[in-house]
Protein backbone atom coordinates (compact mmCIF):
# COMPACT_ATOMS: atom_id res chain seq x y z
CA UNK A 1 61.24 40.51 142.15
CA UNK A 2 61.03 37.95 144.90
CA UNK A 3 57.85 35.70 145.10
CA UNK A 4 55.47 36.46 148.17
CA UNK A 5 53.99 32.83 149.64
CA UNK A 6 51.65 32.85 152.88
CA UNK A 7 51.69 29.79 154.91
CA UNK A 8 49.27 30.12 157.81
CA UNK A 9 48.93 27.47 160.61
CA UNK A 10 46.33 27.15 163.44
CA UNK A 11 47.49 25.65 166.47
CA UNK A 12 46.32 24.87 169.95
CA UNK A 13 47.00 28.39 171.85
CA UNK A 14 47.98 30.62 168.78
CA UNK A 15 47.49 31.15 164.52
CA UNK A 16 50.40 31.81 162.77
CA UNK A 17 51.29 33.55 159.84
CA UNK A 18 54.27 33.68 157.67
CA UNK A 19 55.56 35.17 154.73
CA UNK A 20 58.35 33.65 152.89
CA UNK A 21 60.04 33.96 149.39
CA UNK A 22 60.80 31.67 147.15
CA UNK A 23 64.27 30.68 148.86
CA UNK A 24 62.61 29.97 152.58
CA UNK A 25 63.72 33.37 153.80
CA UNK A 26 61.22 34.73 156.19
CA UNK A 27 59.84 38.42 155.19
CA UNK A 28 57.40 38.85 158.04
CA UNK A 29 55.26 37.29 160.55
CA UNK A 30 51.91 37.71 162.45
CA UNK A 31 50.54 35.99 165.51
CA UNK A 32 46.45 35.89 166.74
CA UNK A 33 46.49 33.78 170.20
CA UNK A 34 43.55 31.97 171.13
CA UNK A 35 42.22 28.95 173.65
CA UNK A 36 39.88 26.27 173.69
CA UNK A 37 36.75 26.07 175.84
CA UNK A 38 34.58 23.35 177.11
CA UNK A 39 30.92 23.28 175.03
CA UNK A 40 28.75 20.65 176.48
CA UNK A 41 31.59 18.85 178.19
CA UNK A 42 33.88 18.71 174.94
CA UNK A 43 36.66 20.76 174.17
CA UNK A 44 36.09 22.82 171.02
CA UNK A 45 37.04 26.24 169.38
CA UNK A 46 34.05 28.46 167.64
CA UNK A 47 35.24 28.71 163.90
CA UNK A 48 34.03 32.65 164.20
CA UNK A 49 37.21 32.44 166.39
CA UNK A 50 39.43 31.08 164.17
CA UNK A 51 37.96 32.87 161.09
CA UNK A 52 39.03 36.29 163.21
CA UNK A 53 42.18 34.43 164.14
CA UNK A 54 43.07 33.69 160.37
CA UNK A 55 42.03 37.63 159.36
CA UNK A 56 43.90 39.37 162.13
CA UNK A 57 47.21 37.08 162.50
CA UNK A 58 47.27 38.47 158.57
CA UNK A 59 46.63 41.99 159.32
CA UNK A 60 49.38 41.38 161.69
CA UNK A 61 51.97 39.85 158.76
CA UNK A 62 50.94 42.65 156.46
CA UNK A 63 51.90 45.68 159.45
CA UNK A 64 54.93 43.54 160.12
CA UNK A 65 56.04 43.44 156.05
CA UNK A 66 55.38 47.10 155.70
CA UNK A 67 53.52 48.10 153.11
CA UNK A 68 50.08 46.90 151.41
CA UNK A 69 50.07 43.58 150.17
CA UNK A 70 48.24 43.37 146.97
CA UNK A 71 49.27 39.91 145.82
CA UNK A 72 49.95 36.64 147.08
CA UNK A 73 51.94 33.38 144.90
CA UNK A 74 50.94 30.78 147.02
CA UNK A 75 49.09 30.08 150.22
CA UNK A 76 48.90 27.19 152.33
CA UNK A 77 46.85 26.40 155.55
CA UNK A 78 47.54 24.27 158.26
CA UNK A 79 45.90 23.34 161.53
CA UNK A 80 45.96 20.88 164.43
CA UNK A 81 45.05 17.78 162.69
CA UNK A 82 41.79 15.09 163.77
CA UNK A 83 38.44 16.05 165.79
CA UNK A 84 35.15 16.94 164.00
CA UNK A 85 33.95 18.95 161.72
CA UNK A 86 30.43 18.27 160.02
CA UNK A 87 28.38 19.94 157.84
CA UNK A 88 24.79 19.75 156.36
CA UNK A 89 24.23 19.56 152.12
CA UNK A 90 23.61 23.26 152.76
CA UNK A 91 27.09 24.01 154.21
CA UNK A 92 25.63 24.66 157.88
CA UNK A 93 27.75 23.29 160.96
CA UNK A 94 25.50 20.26 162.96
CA UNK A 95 27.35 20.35 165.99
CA UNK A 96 30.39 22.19 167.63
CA UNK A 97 33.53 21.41 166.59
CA UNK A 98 35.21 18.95 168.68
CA UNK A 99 39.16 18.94 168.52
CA UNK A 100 41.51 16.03 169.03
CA UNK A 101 41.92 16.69 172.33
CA UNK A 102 38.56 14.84 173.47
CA UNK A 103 38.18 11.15 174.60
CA UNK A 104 34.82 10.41 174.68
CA UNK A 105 35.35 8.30 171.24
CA UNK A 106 36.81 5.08 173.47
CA UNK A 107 34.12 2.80 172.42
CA UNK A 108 34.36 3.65 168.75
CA UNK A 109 38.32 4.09 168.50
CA UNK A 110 38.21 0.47 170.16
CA UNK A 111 35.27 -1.17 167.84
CA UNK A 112 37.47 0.58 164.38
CA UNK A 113 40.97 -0.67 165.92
CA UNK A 114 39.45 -4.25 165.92
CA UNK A 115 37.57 -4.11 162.41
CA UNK A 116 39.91 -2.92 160.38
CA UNK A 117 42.75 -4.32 162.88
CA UNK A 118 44.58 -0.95 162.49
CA UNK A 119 45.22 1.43 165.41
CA UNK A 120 42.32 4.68 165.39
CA UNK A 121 43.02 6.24 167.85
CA UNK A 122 40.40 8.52 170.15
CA UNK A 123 41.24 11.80 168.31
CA UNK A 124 40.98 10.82 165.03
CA UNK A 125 37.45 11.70 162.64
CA UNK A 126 36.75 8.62 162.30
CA UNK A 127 35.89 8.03 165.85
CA UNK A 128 34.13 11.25 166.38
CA UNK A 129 31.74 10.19 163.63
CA UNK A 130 31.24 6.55 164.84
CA UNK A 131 30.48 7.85 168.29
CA UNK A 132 28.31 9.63 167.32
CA UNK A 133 26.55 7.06 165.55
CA UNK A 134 26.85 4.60 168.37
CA UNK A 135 25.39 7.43 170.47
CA UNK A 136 22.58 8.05 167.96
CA UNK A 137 22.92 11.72 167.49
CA UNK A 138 20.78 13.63 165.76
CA UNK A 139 22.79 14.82 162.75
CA UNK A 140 23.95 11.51 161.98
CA UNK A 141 21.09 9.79 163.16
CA UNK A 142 18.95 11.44 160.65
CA UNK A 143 21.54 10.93 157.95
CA UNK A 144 21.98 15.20 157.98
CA UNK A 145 26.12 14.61 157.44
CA UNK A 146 26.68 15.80 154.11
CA UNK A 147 30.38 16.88 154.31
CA UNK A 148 33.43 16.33 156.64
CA UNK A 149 36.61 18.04 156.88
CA UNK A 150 39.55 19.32 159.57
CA UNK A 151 39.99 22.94 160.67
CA UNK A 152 43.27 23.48 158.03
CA UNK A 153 40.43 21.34 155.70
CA UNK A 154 37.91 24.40 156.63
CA UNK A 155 40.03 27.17 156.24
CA UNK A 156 41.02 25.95 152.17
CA UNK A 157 37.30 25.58 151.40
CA UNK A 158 36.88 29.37 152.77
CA UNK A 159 39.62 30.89 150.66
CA UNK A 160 39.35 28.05 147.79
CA UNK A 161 36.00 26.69 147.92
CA UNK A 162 37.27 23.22 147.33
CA UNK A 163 37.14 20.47 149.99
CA UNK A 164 40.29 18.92 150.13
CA UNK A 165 42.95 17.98 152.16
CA UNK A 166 46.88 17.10 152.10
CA UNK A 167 47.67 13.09 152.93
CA UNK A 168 49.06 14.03 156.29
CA UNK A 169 46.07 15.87 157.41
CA UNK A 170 43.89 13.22 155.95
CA UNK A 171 45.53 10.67 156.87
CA UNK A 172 44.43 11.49 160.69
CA UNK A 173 40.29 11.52 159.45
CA UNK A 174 40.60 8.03 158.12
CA UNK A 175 43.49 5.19 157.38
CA UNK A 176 45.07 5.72 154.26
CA UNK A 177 46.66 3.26 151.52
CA UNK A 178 48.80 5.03 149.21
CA UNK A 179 47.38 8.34 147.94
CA UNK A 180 44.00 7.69 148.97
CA UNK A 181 41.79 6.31 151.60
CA UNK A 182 42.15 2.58 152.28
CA UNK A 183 39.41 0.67 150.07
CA UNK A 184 38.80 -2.47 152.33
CA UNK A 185 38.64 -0.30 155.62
CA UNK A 186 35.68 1.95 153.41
CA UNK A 187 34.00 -1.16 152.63
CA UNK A 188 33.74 -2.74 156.32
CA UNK A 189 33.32 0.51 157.85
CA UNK A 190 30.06 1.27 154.87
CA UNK A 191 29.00 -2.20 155.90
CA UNK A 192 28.28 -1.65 159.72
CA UNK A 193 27.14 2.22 159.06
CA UNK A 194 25.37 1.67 155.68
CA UNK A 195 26.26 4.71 154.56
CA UNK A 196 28.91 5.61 151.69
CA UNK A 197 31.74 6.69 154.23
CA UNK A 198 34.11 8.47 151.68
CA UNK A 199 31.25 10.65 150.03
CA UNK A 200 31.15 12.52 153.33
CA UNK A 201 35.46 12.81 153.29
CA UNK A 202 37.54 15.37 151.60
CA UNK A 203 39.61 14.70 148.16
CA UNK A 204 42.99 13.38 149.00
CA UNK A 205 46.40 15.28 147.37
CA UNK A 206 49.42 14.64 147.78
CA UNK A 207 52.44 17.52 147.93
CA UNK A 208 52.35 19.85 145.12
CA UNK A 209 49.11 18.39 143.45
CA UNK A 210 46.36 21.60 142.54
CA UNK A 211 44.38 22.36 145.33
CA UNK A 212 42.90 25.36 143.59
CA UNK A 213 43.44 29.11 143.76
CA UNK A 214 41.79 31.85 145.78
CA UNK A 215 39.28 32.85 144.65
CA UNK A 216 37.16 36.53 145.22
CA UNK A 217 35.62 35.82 148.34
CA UNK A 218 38.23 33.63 149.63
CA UNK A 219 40.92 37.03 149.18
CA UNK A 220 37.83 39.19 151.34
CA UNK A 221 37.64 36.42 153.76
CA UNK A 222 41.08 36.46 154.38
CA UNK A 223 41.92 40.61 153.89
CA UNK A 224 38.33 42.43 154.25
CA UNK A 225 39.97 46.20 153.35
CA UNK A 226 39.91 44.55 149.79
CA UNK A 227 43.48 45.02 149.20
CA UNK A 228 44.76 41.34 148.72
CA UNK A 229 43.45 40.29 144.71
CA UNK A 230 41.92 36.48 144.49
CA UNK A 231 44.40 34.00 142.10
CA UNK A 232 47.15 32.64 143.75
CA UNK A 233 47.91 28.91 143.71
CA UNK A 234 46.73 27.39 147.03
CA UNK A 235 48.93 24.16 148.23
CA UNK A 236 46.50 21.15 149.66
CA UNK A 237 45.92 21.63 153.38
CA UNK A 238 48.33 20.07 156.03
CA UNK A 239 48.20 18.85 159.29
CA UNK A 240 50.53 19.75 162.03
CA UNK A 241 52.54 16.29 161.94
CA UNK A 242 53.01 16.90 158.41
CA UNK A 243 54.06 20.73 158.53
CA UNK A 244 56.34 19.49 161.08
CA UNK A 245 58.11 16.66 158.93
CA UNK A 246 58.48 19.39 156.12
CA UNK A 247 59.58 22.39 158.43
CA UNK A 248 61.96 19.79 159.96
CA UNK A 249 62.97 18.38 156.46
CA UNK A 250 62.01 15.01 157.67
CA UNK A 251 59.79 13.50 155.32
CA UNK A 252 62.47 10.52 153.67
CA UNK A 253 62.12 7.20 154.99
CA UNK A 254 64.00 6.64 158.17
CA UNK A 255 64.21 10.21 158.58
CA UNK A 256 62.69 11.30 161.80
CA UNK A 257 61.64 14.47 163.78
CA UNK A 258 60.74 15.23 167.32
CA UNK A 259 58.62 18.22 168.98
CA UNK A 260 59.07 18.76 172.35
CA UNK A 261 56.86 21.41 174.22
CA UNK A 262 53.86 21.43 175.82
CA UNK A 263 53.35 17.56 174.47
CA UNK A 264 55.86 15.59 172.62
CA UNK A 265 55.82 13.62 169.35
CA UNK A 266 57.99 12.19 167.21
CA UNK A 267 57.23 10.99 163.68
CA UNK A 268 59.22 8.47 161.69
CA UNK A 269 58.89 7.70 158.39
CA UNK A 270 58.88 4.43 157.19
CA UNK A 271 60.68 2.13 154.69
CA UNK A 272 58.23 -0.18 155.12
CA UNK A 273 54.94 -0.75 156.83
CA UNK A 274 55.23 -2.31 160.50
CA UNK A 275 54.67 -5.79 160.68
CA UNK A 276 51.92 -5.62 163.94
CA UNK A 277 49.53 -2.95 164.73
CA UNK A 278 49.83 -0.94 168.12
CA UNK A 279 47.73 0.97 170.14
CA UNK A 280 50.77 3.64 171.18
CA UNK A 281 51.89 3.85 167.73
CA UNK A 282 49.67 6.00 165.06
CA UNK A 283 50.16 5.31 161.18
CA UNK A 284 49.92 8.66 159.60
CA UNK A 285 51.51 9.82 155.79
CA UNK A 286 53.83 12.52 154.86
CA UNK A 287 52.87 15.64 152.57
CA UNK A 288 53.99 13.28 149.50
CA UNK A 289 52.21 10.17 150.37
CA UNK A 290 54.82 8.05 152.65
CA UNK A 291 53.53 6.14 155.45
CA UNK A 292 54.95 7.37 159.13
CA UNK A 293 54.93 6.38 162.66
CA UNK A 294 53.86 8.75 165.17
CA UNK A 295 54.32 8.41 169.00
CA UNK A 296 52.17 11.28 170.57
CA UNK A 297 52.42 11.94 174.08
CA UNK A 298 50.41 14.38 176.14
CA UNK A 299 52.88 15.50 178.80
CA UNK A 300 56.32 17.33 178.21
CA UNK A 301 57.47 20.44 179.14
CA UNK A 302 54.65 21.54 181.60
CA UNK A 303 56.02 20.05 184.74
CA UNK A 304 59.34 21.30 184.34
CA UNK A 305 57.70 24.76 184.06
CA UNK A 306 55.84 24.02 187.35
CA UNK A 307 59.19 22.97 189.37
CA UNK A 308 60.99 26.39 187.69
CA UNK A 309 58.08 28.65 188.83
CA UNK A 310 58.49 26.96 192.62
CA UNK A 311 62.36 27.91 192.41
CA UNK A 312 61.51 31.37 191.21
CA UNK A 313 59.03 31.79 194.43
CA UNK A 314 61.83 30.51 196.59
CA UNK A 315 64.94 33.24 194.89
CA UNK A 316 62.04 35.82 195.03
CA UNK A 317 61.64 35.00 198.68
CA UNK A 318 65.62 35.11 199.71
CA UNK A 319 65.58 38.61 198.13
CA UNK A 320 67.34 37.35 194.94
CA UNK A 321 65.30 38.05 191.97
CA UNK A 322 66.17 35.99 188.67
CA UNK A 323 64.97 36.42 185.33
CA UNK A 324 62.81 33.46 184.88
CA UNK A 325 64.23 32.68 181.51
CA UNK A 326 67.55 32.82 183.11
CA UNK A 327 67.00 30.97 185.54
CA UNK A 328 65.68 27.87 183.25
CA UNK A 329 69.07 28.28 181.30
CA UNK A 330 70.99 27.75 184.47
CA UNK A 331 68.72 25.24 186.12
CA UNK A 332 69.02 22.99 182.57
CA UNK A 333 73.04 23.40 182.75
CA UNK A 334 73.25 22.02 186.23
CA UNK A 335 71.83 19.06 185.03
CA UNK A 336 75.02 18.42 183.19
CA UNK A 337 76.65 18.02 186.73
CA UNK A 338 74.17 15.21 187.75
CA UNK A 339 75.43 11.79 189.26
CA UNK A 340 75.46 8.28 186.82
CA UNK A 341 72.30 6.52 188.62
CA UNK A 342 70.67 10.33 188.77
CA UNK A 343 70.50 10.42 192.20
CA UNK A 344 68.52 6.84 192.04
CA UNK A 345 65.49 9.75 191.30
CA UNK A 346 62.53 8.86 189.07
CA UNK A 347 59.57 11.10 187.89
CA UNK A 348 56.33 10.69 186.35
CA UNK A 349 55.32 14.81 184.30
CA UNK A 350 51.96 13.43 183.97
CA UNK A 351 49.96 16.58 184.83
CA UNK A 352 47.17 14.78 181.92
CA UNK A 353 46.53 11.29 181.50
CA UNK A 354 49.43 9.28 179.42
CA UNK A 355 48.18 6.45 177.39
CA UNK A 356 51.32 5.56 176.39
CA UNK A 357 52.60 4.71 180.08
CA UNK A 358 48.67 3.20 180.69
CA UNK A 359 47.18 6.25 182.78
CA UNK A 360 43.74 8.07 181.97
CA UNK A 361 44.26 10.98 184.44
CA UNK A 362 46.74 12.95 185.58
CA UNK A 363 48.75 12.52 188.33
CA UNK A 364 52.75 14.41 188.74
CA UNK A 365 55.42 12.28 190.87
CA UNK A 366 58.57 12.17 192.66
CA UNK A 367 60.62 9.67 193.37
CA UNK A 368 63.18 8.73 195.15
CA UNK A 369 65.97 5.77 196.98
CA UNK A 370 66.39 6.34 200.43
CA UNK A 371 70.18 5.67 199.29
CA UNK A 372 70.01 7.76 196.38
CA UNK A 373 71.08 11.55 196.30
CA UNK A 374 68.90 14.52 196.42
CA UNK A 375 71.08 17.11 194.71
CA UNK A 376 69.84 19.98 192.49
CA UNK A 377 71.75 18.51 189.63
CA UNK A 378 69.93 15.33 189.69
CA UNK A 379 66.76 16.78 190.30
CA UNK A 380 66.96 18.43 187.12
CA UNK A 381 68.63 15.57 185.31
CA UNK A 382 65.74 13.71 186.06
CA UNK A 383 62.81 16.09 185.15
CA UNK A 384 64.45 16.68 181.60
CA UNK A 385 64.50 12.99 181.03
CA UNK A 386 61.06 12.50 182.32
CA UNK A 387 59.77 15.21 179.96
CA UNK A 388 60.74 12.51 176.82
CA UNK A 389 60.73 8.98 178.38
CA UNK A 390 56.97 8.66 177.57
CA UNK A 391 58.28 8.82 174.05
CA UNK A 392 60.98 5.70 174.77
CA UNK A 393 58.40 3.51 175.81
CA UNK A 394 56.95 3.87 172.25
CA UNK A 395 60.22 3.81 170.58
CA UNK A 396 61.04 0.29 172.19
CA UNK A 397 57.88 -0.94 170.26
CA UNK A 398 59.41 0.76 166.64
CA UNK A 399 62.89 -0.87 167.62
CA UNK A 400 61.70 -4.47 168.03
CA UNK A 401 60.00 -3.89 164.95
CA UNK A 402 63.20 -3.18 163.60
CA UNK A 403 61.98 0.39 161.70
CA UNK A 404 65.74 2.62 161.12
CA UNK A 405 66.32 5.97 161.50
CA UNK A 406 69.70 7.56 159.94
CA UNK A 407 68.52 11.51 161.35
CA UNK A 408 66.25 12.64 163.69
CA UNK A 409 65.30 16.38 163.54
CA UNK A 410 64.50 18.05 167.18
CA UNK A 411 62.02 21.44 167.49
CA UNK A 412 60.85 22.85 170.28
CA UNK A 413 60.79 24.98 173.46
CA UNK A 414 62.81 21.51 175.40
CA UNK A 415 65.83 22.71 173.00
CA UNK A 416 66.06 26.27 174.08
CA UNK A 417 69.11 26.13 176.27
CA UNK A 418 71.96 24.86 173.84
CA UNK A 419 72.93 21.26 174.04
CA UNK A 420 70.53 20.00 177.32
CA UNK A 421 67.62 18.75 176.19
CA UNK A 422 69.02 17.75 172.21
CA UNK A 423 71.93 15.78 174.59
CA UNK A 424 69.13 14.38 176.55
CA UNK A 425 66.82 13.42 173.54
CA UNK A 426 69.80 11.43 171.88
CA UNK A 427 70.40 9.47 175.01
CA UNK A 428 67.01 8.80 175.05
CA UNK A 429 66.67 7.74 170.90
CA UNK A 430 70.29 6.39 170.97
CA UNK A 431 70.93 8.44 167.79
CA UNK A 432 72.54 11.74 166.52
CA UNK A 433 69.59 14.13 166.78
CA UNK A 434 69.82 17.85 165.07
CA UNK A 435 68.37 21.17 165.84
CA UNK A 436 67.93 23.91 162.60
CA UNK A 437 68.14 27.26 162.97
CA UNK A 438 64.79 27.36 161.36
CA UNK A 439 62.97 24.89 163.29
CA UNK A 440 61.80 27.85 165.45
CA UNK A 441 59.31 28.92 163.01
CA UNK A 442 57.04 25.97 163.38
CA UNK A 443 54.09 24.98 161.31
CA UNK A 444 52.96 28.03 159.84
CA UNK A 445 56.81 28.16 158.22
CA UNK A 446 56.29 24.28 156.73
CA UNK A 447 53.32 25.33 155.32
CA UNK A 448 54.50 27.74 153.37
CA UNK A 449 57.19 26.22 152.17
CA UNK A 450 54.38 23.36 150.79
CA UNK A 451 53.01 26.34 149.47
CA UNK A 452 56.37 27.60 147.32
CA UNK A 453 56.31 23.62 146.61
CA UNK A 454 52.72 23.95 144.98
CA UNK A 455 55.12 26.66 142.12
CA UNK A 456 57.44 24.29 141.24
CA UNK A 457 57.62 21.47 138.67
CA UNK A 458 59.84 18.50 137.98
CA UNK A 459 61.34 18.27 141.57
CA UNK A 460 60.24 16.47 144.30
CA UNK A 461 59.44 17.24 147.82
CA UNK A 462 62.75 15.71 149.45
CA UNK A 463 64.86 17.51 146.48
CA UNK A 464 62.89 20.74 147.10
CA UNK A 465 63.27 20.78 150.68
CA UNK A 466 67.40 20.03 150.56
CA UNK A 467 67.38 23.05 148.30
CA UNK A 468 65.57 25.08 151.03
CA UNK A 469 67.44 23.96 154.01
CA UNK A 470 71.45 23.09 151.84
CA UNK A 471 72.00 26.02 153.64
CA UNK A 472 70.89 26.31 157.11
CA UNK A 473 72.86 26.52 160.00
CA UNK A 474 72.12 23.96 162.56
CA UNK A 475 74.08 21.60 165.19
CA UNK A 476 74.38 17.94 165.88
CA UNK A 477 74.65 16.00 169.15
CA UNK A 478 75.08 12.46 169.77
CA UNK A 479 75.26 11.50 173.69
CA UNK A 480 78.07 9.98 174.70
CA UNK A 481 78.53 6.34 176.36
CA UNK A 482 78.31 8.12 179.60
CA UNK A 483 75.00 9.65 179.12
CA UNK A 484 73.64 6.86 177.01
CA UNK A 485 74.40 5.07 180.36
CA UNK A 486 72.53 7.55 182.43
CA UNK A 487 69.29 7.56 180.71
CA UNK A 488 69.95 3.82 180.55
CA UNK A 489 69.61 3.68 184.62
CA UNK A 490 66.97 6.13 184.85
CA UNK A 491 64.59 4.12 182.50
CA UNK A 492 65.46 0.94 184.24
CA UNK A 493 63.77 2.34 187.32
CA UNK A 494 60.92 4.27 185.32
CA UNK A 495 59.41 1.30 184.04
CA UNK A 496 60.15 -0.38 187.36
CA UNK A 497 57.52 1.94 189.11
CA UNK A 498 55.56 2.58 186.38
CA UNK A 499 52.87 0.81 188.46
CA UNK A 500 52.89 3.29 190.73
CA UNK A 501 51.88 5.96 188.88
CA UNK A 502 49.14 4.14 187.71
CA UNK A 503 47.81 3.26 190.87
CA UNK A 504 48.06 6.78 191.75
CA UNK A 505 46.48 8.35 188.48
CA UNK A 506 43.46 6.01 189.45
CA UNK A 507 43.32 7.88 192.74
């Protein structure tokens, strides 16, 4: 009989869950969507929200699969990693939770970069907490922190009761060294707070370590008809970056994946740790304890959606309806037909504020030579290379540091038409980049395959994962000298009027 493992994965607009057996094979699926709202100027999410969220995406999976469900292997939880979660000795929430989409932690992301001469970046715990102490709140004025954890971190302690995390996940609370939180970075932080800093953190475990089972009330929190029985193995809880290395099978040094949707990231994992610090580049670890760089950017996709809905408006006008996803598929392929300067065309998809390029707010832009050529083809050309080139201008920092990559691993709704965007992507890395077949599934899928991890023994992660994915059908592009040269032009002139757009996000 095949083994049942739940991974379950919380994300920005929707919860996830998936069931898999014991070879990776999907058995069913469940989705709960949800949004965050502002709460006193901060965006948050309630956790009675993502408690329902957790319950009905599995009510969901278990309609999906069938038939009742009465036990479970393995679970394993995953969220969007960073913000703030704190909690009182007596288990009671102290303010609302605050994800990592806030910036009001500048002051105390810059203070911690300089300290500990490491990049912290706005989103991370870390700086939630230290703002607040800078601001003198309440809870942590009055010294009413007793525990801290991430949403994935919150979810385990519900099903588990054990307050733990996975490296990746905790590796975005506070710097890590190895398998555990870095000692000298403790001691000046404890020194300027005077409090004991990693009291308040969860236990650190690596990939496969015991991060408990489920117990009675975690198997009612999670099915409340009383069907699902408490005992199976629970995996430590993950971050998205690191469900993404694993559902990518990217978590090797100089292995490297890229997600390309709403935002973009790519994480690469090092051989070796970087030489300089960097406010664009953020060091977080894989599942299993490796150090990685991470390039986040907040714009991707969104502004090519934009342009696509405008050219829908306009067919829907001159009578001549087109199925929107159609029409991206076509729109992406005439890109293919675009001139070698791009039509001397430039764009900024900064519909949010891109730290990476040096701009706080958001502000979209066009454009253009007066020589240059406004076709369709290089319109498009250069809106699918805008969507990335945020990520180049992080990637020029890892190359001068001379950090390798041998394969990059793309995911994403940027890869949906065959070929575009993974051609685009490798002109913009300058390296083969590959798209699985199961790269679709997202984090809720590299969860649970930590999860079927957490029942082996005697194998590691990398050897586990090339067992799950020997198999799996998937493609590999490497851009030609032509397009190489392409991108080459357009970034010339992106970085050229760069200044621009920051004189405009100011605006």
């Amino acid at each position: 009989m095949s083994r049942k493992i739940l991974g379950i994965e919380l994300g920005s607009t929707r919860i996830k869950s998936v069931l898999i057996d014991e070879n990776g094979a999907v058995l069913a699926s469940g989705i709960f969507e949800w949004e965050n709202t502002l709460v006193d100027g901060l965006w948050s999410y309630s956790l009675e929200d993502a408690e329902r969220g957790v319950r009905e995406s599995y009510s969901r999976l278990v309609k999906d699969y069938g038939e009742d469900i009465r036990n479970l292997d393995a679970i394993g939880v995953s969220a969007m990693m960073h913000g703030y979660l704190a909690f009182d000795k007596d288990g009671r929430q102290l303010v609302p939770f605050r994800t990592w989409r806030n910036t009001n932690t500048g002051e105390a992301a810059q203070k911690l970069s300089e300290l500990f001469s490491f990049n912290v970046p706005l989103r991370w715990s870390v700086s939630q907490y230290y703002q607040s102490y800078l601001d003198k709140m309440e809870h942590v004025k009055d010294v009413a922190v007793a525990r801290l954890t991430t949403l994935a971190g919150y979810i385990h302690y519900r099903l588990t009761g054990r307050n733990v995390l996975g490296a990746d996940d905790a590796s975005g609370m506070f710097p890590l060294s190895g398998s555990d939180y870095d000692g000298e970075m403790l001691a000046k932080f404890n020194k300027i707070t005077g409090r004991d800093f990693k009291q308040l953190l969860p236990e650190v475990l690596l990939a496969g370590e015991n991060a408990g089972t489920l117990t009675e009330e975690g198997a009612h929190f999670l099915d409340p008809t009383g069907t699902l029985k408490a005992g199976a193995i629970c995996c430590p809880p993950e971050g998205d970056m690191g469900t993404g290395m694993v559902a990518t099978n990217s978590v090797l040094p100089k292995t490297a994946n890229i997600s390309s949707g709403t935002t973009a990231n790519c994480t690469v994992v090092l051989e070796k740790p970087l030489k300089n610090y960097y406010k664009e580049i953020d060091i977080i670890s894989t599942p299993d304890g490796h150090p990685a760089a991470l390039i986040h950017t907040n714009n991707c996709t969104s502004e090519i959606n934009e342009w696509v809905n405008l050219f829908s408006e306009v067919a829907d006008l001159c009578g001549a309806h087109t199925d929107k996803g159609q029409l991206f598929e076509k729109l992406f392929n005439k890109s293919l037909e675009s001139d070698g300067d791009v039509g001397k065309l430039t764009g900024y998809n900064y519909l949010a504020g891109e730290p990476l390029a040096g701009t706080s707010c958001g502000a979209p832009l066009v454009l253009r030579s007066s020589d240059g050529r406004l076709t369709l083809a290089n319109f498009m050309q250069m809106h699918i290379y805008s969507a990335i080139s945020a990520i180049a201008l992080g990637m020029d920092i890892l190359k001068d540091e001379g950090v390798e990559m041998i394969s990059i691993t793309a995911h994403g709704g940027f890869y949906k038409t065959p070929f575009v965007g993974q051609n685009a992507t490798s002109a913009v890395l300058g390296a083969p980049v590959t798209v699985m077949e199961t790269a679709g599934e997202g984090g809720a899928y590299g969860i649970a395959l930590l999860a079927g991890y957490a029942l082996t023994n005697g194998i590691t992660l990398p050897c586990y994962l090339d067992k799950i994915f020997g198999n799996a059908k998937k493609t590999t592009v490497m851009a030609d000298e032509k397009e190489r040269s392409k991108f080459a032009c357009f970034f010339e002139n992106y970085k050229k009027y760069l200044a621009v757009e920051r004189a405009a996000s100011r605006s």
